[in-house]
N, C-alpha and C. Protein backbone atom coordinates (compact mmCIF):
# COMPACT_ATOMS: atom_id res chain seq x y z
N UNK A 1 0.84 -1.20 0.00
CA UNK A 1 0.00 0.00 0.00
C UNK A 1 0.87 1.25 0.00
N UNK A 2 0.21 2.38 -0.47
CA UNK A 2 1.63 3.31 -0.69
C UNK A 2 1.05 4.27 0.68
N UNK A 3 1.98 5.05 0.82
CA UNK A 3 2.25 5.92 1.80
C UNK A 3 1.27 6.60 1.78
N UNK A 4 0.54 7.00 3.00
CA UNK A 4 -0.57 8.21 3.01
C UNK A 4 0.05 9.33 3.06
N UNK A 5 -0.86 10.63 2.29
CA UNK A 5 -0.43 11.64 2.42
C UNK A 5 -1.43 12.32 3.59
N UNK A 6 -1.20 13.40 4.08
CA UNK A 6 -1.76 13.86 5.51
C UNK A 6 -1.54 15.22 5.21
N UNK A 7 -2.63 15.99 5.53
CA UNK A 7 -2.15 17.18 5.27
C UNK A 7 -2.35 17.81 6.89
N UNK A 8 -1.54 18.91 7.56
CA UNK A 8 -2.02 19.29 8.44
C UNK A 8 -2.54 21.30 7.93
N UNK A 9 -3.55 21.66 8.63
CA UNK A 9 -4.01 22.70 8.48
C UNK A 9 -3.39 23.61 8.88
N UNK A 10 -2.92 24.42 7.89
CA UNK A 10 -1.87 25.60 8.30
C UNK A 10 -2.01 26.96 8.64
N UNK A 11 -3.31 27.13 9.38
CA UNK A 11 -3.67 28.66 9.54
C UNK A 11 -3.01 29.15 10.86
N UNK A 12 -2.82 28.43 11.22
CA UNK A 12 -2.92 29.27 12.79
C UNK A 12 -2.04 27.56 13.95
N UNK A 13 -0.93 27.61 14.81
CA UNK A 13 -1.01 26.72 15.56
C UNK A 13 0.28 25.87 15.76
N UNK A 14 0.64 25.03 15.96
CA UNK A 14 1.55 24.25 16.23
C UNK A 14 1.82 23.38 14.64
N UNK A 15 2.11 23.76 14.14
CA UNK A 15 1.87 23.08 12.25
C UNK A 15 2.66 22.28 12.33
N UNK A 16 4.59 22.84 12.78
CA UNK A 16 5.71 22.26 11.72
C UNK A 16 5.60 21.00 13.18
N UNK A 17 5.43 21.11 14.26
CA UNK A 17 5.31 19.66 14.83
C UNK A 17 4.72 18.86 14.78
N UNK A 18 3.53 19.43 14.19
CA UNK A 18 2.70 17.90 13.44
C UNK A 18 3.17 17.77 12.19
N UNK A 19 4.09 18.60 11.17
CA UNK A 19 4.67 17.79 9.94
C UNK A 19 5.21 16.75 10.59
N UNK A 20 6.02 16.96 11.79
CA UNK A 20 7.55 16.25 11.93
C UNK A 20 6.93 15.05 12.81
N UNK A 21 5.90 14.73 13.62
CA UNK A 21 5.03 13.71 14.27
C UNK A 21 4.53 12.71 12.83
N UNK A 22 3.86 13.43 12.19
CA UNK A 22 3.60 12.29 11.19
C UNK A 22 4.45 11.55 10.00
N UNK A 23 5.90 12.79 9.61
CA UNK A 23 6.81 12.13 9.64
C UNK A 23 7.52 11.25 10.04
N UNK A 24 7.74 11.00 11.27
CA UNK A 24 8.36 9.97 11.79
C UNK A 24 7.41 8.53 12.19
N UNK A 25 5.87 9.20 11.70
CA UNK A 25 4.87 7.58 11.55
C UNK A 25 4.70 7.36 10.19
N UNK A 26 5.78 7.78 9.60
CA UNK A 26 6.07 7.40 7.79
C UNK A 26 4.53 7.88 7.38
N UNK A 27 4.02 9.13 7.63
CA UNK A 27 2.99 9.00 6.52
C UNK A 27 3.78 10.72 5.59
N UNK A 28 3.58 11.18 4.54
CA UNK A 28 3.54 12.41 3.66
C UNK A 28 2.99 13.18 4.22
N UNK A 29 3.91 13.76 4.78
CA UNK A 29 2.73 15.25 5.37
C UNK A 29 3.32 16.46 4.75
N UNK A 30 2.34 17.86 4.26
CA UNK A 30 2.29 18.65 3.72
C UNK A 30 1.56 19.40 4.23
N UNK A 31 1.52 20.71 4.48
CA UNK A 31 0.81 22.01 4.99
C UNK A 31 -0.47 22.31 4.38
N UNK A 32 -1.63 22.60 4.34
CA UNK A 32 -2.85 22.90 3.88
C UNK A 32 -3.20 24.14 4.15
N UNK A 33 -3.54 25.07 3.29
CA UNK A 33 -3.66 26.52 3.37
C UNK A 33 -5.04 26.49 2.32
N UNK A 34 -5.29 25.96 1.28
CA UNK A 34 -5.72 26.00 0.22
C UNK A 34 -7.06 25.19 0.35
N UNK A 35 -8.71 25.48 -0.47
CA UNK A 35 -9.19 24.23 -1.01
C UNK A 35 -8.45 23.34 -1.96
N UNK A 36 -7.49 23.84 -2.70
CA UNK A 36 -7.05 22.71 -3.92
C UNK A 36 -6.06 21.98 -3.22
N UNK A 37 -5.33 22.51 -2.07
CA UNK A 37 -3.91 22.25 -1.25
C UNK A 37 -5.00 20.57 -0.58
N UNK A 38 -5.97 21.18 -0.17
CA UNK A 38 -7.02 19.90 1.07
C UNK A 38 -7.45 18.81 -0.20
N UNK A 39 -7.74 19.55 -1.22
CA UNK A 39 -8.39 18.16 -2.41
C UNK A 39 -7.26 17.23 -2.58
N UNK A 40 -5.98 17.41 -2.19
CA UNK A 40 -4.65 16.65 -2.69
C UNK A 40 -4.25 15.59 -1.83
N UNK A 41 -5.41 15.71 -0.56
CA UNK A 41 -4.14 14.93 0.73
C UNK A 41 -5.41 13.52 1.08
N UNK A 42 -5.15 12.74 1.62
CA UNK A 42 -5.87 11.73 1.91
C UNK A 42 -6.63 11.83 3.23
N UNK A 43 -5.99 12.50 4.08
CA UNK A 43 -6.52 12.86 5.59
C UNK A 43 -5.59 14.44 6.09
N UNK A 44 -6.09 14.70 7.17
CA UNK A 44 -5.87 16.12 7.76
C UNK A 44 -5.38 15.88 9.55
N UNK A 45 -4.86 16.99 9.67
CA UNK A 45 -4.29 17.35 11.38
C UNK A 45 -5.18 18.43 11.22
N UNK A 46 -5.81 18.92 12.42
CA UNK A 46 -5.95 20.27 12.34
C UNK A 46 -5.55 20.23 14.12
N UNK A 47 -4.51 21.36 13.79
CA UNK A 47 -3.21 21.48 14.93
C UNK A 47 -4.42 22.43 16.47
N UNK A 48 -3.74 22.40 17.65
CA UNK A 48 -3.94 23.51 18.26
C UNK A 48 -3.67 24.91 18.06
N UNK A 49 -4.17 25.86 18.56
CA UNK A 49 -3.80 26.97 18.48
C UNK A 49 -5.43 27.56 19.30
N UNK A 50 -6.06 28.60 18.47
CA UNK A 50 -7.10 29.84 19.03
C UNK A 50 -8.20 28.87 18.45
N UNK A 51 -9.15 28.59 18.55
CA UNK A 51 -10.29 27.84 17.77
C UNK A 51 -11.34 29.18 16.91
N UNK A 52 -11.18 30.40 17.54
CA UNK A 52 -12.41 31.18 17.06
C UNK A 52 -11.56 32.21 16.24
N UNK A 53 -9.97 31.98 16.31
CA UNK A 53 -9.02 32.45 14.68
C UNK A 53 -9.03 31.34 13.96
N UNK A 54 -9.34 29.83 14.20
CA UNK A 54 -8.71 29.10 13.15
C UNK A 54 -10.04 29.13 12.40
N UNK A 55 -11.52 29.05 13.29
CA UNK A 55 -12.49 29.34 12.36
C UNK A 55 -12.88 30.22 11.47
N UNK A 56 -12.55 31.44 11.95
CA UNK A 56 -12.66 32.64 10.59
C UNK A 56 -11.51 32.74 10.11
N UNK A 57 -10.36 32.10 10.56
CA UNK A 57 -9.32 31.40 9.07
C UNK A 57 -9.98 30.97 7.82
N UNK A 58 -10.36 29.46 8.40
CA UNK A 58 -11.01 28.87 7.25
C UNK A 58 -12.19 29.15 6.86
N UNK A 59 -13.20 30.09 7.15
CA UNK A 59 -13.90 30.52 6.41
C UNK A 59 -13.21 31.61 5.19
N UNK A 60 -12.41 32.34 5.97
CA UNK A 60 -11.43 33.24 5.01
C UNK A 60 -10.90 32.97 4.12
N UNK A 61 -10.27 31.87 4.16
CA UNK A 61 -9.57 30.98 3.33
C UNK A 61 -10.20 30.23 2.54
N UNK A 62 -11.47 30.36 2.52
CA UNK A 62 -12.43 29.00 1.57
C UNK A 62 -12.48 27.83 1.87
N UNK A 63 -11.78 27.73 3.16
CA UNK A 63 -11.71 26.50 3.52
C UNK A 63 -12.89 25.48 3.83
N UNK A 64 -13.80 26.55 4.81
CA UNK A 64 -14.89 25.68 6.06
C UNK A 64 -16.16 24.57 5.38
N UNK A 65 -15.87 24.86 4.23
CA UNK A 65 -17.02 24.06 3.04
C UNK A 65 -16.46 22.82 2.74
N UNK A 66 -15.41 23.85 2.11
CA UNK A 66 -14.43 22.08 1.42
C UNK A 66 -14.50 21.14 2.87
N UNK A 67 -14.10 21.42 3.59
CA UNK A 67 -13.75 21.04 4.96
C UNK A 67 -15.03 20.01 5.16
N UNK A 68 -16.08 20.48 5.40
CA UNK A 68 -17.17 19.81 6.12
C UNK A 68 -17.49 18.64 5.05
N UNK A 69 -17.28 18.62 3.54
CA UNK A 69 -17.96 18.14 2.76
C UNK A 69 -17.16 17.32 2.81
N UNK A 70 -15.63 17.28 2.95
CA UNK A 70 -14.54 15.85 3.08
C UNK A 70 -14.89 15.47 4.04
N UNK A 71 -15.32 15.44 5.60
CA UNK A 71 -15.58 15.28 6.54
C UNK A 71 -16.64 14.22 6.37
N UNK A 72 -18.01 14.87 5.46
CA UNK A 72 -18.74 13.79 5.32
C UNK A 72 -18.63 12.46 4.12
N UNK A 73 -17.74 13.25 3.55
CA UNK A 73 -17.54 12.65 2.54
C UNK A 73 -16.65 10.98 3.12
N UNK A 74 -16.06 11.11 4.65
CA UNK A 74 -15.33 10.04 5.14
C UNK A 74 -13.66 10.34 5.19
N UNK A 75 -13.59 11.63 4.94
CA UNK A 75 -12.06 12.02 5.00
C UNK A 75 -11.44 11.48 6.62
N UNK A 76 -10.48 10.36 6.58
CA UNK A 76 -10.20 10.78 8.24
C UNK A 76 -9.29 12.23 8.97
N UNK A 77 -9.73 12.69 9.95
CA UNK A 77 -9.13 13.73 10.30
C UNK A 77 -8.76 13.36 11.82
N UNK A 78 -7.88 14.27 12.23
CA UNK A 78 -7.86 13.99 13.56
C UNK A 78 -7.39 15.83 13.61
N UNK A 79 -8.27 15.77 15.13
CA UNK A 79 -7.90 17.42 15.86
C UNK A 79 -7.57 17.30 17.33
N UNK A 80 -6.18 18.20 17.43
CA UNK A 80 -5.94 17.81 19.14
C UNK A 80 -6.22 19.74 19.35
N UNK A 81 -6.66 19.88 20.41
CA UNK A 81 -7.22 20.71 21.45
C UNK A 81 -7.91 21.40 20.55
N UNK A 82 -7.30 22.77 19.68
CA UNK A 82 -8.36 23.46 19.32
C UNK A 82 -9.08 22.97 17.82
N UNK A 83 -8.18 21.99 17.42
CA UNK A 83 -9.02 21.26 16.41
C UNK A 83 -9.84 20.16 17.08
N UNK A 84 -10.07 19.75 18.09
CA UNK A 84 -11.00 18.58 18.73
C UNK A 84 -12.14 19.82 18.98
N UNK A 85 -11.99 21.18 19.24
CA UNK A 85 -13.23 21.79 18.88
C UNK A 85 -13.89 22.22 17.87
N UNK A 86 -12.77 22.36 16.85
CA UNK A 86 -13.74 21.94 15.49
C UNK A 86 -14.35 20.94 15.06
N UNK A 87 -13.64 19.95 15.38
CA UNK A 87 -14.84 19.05 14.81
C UNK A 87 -15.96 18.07 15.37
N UNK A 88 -15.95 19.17 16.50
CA UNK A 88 -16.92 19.07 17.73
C UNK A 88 -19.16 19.22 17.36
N UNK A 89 -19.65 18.48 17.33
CA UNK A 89 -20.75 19.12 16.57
C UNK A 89 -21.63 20.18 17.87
N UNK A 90 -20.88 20.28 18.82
CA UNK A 90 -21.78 21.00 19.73
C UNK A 90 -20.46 21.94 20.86
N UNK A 91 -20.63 23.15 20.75
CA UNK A 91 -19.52 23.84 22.10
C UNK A 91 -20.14 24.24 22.96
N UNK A 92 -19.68 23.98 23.97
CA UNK A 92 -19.72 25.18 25.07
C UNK A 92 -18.84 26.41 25.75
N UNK A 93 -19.22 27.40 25.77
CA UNK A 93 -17.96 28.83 26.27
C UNK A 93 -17.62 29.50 25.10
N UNK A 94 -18.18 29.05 23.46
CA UNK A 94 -17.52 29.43 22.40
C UNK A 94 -18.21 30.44 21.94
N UNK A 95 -17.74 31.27 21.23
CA UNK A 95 -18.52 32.61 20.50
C UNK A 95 -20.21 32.45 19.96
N UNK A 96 -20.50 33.37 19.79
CA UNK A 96 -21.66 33.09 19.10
C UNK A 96 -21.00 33.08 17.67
N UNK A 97 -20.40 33.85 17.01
CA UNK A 97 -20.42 33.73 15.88
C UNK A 97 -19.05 32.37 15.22
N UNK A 98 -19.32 31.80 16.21
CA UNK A 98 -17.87 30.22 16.16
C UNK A 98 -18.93 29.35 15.06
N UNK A 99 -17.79 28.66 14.11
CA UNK A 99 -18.32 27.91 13.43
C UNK A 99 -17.17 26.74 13.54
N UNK A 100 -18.11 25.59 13.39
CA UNK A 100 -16.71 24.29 13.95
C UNK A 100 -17.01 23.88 12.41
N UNK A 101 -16.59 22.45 12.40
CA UNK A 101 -16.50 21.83 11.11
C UNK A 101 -17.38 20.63 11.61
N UNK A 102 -17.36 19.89 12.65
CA UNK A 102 -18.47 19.23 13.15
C UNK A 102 -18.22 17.69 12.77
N UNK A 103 -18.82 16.83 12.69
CA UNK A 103 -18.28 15.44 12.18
C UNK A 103 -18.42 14.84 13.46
N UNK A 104 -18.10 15.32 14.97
CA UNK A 104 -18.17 14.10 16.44
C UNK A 104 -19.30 14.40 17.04
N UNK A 105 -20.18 13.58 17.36
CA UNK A 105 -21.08 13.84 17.90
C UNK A 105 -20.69 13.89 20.10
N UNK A 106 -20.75 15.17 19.65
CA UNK A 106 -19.94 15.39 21.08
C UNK A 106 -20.29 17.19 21.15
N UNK A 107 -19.83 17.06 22.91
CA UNK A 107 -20.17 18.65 22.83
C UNK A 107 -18.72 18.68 23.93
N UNK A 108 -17.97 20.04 23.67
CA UNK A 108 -17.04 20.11 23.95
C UNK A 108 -17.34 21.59 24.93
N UNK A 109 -16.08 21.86 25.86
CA UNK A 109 -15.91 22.71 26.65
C UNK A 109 -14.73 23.48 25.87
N UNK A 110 -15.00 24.86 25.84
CA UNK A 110 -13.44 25.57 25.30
C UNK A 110 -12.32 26.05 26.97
N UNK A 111 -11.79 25.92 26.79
CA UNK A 111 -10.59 26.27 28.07
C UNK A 111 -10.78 25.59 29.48
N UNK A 112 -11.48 24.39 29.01
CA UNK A 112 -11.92 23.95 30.20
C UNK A 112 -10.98 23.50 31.80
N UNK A 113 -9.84 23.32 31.00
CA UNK A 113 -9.28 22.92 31.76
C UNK A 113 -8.05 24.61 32.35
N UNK A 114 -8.41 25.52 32.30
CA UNK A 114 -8.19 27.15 32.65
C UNK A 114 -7.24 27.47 31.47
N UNK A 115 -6.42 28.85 32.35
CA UNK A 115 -5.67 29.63 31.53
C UNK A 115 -4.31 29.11 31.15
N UNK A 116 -3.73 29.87 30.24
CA UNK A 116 -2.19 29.51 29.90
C UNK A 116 -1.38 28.96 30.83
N UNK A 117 -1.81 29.71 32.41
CA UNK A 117 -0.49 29.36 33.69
C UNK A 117 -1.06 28.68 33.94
N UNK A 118 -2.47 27.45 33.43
CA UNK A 118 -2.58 26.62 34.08
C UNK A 118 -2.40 25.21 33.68
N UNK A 119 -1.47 25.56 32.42
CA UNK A 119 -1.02 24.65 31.77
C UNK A 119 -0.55 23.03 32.59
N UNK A 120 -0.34 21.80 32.07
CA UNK A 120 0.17 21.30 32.87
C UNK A 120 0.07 20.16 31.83
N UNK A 121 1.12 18.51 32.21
CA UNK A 121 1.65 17.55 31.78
C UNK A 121 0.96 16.40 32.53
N UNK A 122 0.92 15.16 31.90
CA UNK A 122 0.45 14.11 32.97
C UNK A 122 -0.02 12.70 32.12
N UNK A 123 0.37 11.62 32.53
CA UNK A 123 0.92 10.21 32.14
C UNK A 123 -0.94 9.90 31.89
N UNK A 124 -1.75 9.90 30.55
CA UNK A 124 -2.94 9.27 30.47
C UNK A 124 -2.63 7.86 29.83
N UNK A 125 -3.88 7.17 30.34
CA UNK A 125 -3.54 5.37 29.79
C UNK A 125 -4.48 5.86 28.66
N UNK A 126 -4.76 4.86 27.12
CA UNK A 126 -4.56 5.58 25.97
C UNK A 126 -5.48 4.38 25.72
N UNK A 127 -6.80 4.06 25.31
CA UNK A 127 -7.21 2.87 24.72
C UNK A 127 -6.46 2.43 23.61
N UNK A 128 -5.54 0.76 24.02
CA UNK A 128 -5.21 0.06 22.64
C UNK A 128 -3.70 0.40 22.80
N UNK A 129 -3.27 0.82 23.91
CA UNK A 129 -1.73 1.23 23.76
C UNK A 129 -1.54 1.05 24.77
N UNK A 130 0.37 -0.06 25.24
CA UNK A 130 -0.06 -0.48 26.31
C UNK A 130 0.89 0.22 27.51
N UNK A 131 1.41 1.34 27.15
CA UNK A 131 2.09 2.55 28.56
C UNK A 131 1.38 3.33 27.97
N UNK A 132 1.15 4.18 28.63
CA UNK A 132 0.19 5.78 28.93
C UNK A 132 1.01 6.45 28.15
N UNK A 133 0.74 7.33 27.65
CA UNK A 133 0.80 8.88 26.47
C UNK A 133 0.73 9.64 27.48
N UNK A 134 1.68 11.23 27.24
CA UNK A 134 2.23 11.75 27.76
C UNK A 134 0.94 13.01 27.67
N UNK A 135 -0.26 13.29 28.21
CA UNK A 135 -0.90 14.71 27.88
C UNK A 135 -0.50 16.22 28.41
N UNK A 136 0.02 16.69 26.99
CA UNK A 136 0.84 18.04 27.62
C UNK A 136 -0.92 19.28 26.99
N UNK A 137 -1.49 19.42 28.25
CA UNK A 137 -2.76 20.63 27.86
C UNK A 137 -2.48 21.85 28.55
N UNK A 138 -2.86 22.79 27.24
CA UNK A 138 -2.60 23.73 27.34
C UNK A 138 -3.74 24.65 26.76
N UNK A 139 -4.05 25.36 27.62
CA UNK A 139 -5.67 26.20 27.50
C UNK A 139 -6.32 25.37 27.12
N UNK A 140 -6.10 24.16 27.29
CA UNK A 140 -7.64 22.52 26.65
C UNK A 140 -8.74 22.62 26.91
N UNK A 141 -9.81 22.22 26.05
CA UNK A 141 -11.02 21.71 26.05
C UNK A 141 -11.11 20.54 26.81
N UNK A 142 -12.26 20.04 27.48
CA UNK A 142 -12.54 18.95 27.61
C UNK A 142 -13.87 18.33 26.79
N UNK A 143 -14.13 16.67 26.80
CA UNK A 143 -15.51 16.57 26.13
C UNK A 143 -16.33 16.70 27.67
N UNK A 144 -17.38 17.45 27.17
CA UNK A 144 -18.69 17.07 28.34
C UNK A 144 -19.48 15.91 28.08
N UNK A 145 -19.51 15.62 26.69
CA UNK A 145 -20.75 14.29 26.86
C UNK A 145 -20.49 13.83 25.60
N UNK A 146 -20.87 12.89 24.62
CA UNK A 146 -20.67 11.86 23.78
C UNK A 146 -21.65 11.35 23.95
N UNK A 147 -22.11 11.16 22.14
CA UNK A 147 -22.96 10.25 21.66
C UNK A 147 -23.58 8.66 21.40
N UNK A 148 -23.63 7.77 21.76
CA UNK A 148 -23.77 6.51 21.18
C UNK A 148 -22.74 5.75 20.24
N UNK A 149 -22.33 6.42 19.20
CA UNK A 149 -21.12 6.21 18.05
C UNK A 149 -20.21 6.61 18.69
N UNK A 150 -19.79 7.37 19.49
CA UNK A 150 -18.85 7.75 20.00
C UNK A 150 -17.68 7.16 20.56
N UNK A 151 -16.47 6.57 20.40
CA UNK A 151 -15.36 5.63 21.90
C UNK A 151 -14.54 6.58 22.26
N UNK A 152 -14.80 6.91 23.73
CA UNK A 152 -13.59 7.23 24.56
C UNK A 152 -12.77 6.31 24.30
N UNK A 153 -11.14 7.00 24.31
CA UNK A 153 -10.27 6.53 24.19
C UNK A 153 -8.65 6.77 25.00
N UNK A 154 -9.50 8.04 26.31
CA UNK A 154 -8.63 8.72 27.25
C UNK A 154 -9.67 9.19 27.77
N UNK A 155 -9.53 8.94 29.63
CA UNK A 155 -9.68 10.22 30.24
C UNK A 155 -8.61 10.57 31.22
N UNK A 156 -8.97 11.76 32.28
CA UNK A 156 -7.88 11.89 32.95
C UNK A 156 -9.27 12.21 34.07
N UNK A 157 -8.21 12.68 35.92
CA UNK A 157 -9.22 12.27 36.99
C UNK A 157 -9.98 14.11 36.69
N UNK A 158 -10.64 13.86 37.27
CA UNK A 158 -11.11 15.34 37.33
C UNK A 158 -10.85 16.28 38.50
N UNK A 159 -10.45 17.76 38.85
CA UNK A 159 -9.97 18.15 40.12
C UNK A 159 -10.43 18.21 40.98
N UNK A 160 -11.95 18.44 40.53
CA UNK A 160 -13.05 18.77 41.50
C UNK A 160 -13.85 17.80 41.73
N UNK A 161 -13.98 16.45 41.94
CA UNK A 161 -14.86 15.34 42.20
C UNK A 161 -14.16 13.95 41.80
N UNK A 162 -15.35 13.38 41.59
CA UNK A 162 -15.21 12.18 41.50
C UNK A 162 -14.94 11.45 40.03
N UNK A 163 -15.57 12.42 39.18
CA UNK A 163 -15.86 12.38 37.81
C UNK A 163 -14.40 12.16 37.19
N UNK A 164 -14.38 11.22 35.49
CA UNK A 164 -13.11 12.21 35.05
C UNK A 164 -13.60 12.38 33.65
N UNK A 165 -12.44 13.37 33.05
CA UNK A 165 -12.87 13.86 32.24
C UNK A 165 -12.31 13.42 30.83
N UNK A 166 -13.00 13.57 29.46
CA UNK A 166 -13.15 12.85 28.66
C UNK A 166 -12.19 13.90 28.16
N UNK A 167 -10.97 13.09 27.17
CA UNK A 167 -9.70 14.15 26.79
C UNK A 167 -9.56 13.22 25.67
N UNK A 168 -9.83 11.93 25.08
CA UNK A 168 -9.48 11.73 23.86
C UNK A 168 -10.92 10.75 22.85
N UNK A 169 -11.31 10.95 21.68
CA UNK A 169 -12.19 10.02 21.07
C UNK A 169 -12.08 9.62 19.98
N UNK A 170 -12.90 8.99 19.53
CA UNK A 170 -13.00 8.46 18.46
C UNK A 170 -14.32 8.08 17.94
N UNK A 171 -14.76 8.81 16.16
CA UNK A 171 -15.69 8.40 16.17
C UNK A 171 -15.83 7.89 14.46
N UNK A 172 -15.49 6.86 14.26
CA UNK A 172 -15.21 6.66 12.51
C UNK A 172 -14.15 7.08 12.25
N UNK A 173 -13.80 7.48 11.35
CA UNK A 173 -12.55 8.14 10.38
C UNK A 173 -11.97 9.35 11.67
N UNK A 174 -12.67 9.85 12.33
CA UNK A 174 -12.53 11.41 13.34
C UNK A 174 -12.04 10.94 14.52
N UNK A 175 -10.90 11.26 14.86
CA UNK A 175 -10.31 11.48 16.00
C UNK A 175 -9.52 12.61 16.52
N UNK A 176 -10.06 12.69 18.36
CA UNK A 176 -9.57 14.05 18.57
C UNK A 176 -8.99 13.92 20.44
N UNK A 177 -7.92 14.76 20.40
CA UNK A 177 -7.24 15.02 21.53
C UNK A 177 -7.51 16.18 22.35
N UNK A 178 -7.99 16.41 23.72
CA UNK A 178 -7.76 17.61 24.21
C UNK A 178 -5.92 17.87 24.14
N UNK A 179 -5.41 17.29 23.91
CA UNK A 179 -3.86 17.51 24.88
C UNK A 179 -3.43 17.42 23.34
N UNK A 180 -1.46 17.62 23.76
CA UNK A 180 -0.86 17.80 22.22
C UNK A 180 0.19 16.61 22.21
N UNK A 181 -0.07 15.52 21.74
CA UNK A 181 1.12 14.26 21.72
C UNK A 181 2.03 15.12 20.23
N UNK A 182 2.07 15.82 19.52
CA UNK A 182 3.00 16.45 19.01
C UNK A 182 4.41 17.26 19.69
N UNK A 183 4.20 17.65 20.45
CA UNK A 183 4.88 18.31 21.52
C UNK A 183 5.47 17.44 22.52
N UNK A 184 5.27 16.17 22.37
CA UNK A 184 6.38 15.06 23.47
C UNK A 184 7.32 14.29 22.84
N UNK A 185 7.42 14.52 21.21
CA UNK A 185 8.12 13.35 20.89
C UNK A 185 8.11 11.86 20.97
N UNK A 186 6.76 11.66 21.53
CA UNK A 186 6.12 10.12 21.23
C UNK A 186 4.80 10.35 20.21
N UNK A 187 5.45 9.68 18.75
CA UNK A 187 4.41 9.92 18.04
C UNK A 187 3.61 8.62 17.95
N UNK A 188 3.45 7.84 19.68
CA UNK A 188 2.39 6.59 19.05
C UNK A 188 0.73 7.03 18.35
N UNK A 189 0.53 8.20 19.01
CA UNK A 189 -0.99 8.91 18.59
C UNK A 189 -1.18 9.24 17.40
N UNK A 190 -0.38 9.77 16.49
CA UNK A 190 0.04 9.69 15.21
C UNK A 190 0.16 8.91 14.68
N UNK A 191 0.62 7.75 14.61
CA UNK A 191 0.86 6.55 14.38
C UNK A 191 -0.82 5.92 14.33
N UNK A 192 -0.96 5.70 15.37
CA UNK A 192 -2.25 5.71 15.68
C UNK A 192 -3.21 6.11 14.24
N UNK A 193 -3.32 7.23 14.07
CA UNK A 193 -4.52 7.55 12.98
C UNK A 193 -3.68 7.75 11.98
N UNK A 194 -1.90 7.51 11.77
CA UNK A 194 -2.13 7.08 10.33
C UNK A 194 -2.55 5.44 10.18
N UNK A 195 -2.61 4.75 10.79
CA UNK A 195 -3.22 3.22 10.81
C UNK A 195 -4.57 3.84 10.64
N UNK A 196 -5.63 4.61 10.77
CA UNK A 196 -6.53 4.55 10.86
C UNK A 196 -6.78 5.30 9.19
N UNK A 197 -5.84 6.08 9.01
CA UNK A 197 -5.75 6.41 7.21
C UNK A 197 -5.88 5.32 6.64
N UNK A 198 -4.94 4.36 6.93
CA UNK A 198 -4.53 3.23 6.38
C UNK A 198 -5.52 2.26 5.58
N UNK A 199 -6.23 1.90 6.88
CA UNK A 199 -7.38 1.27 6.94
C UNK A 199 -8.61 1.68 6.04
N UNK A 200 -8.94 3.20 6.28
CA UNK A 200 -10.20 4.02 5.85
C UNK A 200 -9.82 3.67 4.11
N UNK A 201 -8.24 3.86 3.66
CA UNK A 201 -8.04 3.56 1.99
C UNK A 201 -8.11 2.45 1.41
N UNK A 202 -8.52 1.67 2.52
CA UNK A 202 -8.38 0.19 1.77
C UNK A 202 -9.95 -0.63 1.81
C-alpha cells in the first residue's frame, strides 16, 4: 500500500510539529492553506492553536465548506485541542459567531481545563496502547458528553470530584485530543490515525 499523504491545516497553531510527528509515523505530510492544497491529501491534522481564529481562518480561506464536505464525505481527520473543537458538533464557552467543522457527535468545553499558567503535563492510559501517552494541555477543552457512536479513548481524573474527564475520542474516520502528543516526541498517537488512514483507503 503506498504511503498516506496527511495534510495538516496551516492557519494558525503548532503546524511544523505535526509535519515532523507524522513524519516519523512514515505517513507524507504537507501544509494545507488551500481548497485545492485539502483536495490533494488523503486525511488532515488540524493542529492547536485559538479555535475562534482558526475558524474565521477557514472561512477566510475558503476553507470551512471544502472542509465539512470531506468530513462527510469520510475524509479521516484527527484534531488535538483546538481542532478537537472543530470538529466538535456541539460547544460550550464558544462565541456566538464560532463555526466548527463538526463530524463528532460530542459537545465540547473551550478552556476547560483554565488559563495559559494553568497549563500542565500528565501520564494518560490511551485505549489500545499499552504505557500511557504523555498529555501536555494547554488552554484545553474537555468533552462534556458523547454520543452513542462515540469511543472514549482517554480520560484523565477530574480536580473537583469524582468524575473524570473525557480528553481523547473516536468516532469513525474522526479522532480528537484535548492535549498535544505532538509536543512530546512520542508519536504513538500519530501513528495511531495514520493506521486509521490506512485502513479508511483500503
Amino acid at each position: 500500500m503506498s504511503t498516506p499523504t496527511i495534510g495538516v491545516l496551516a492557519l494558525q497553531g503548532d503546524v511544523r510539529e505535526h509535519l515532523v510527528a507524522l513524519a516519523a509515523a512514515d505517513a507524507l505530510a504537507r501544509p494545507v492553506r488551500r481548497p485545492e492544497e485539502l483536495a490533494e491529501v488523503d486525511a488532515l491534522v488540524m493542529p492547536g492553536g485559538e479555535s475562534t481564529t482558526i475558524s474565521k481562518l477557514a472561512v477566510l480561506f475558503g476553507l470551512m465548506d471544502p472542509l465539512r464536505e470531506r468530513v462527510r464525505a469520510g475524509m479521516p481527520v484527527y484534531g488535538t485541542c483546538a481542532g478537537m473543537i472543530m470538529l466538535a458538533d456541539k460547544i460550550l464557552d464558544g462565541r456566538d459567531d464560532q463555526e466548527t467543522v463538526g463530524g463528532i457527535d460530542m459537545t465540547v468545553r473551550r478552556n476547560a481545563f483554565g488559563r495559559q499558567n494553568e497549563s500542565f503535563e500528565t501520564a494518560i492510559p490511551f485505549e489500545g496502547m499499552a504505557e500511557p501517552v504523555t498529555g501536555v494541555f494547554i488552554r484545553a477543552p474537555w468533552v462534556e458528553s458523547v454520543g452513542a457512536g462515540v469511543e472514549v479513548l482517554a480520560e484523565v481524573p477530574a480536580a473537583d470530584g469524582p468524575d473524570a474527564r473525557i480528553v481523547a475520542v473516536r468516532q469513525g474516520n474522526l479522532l480528537a485530543t484535548s492535549f498535544h502528543p505532538e509536543l512530546t516526541g512520542d508519536h504513538r498517537v500519530h501513528e495511531y490515525f495514520v493506521r486509521m488512514v490506512e485502513a479508511a483507503a483500503r
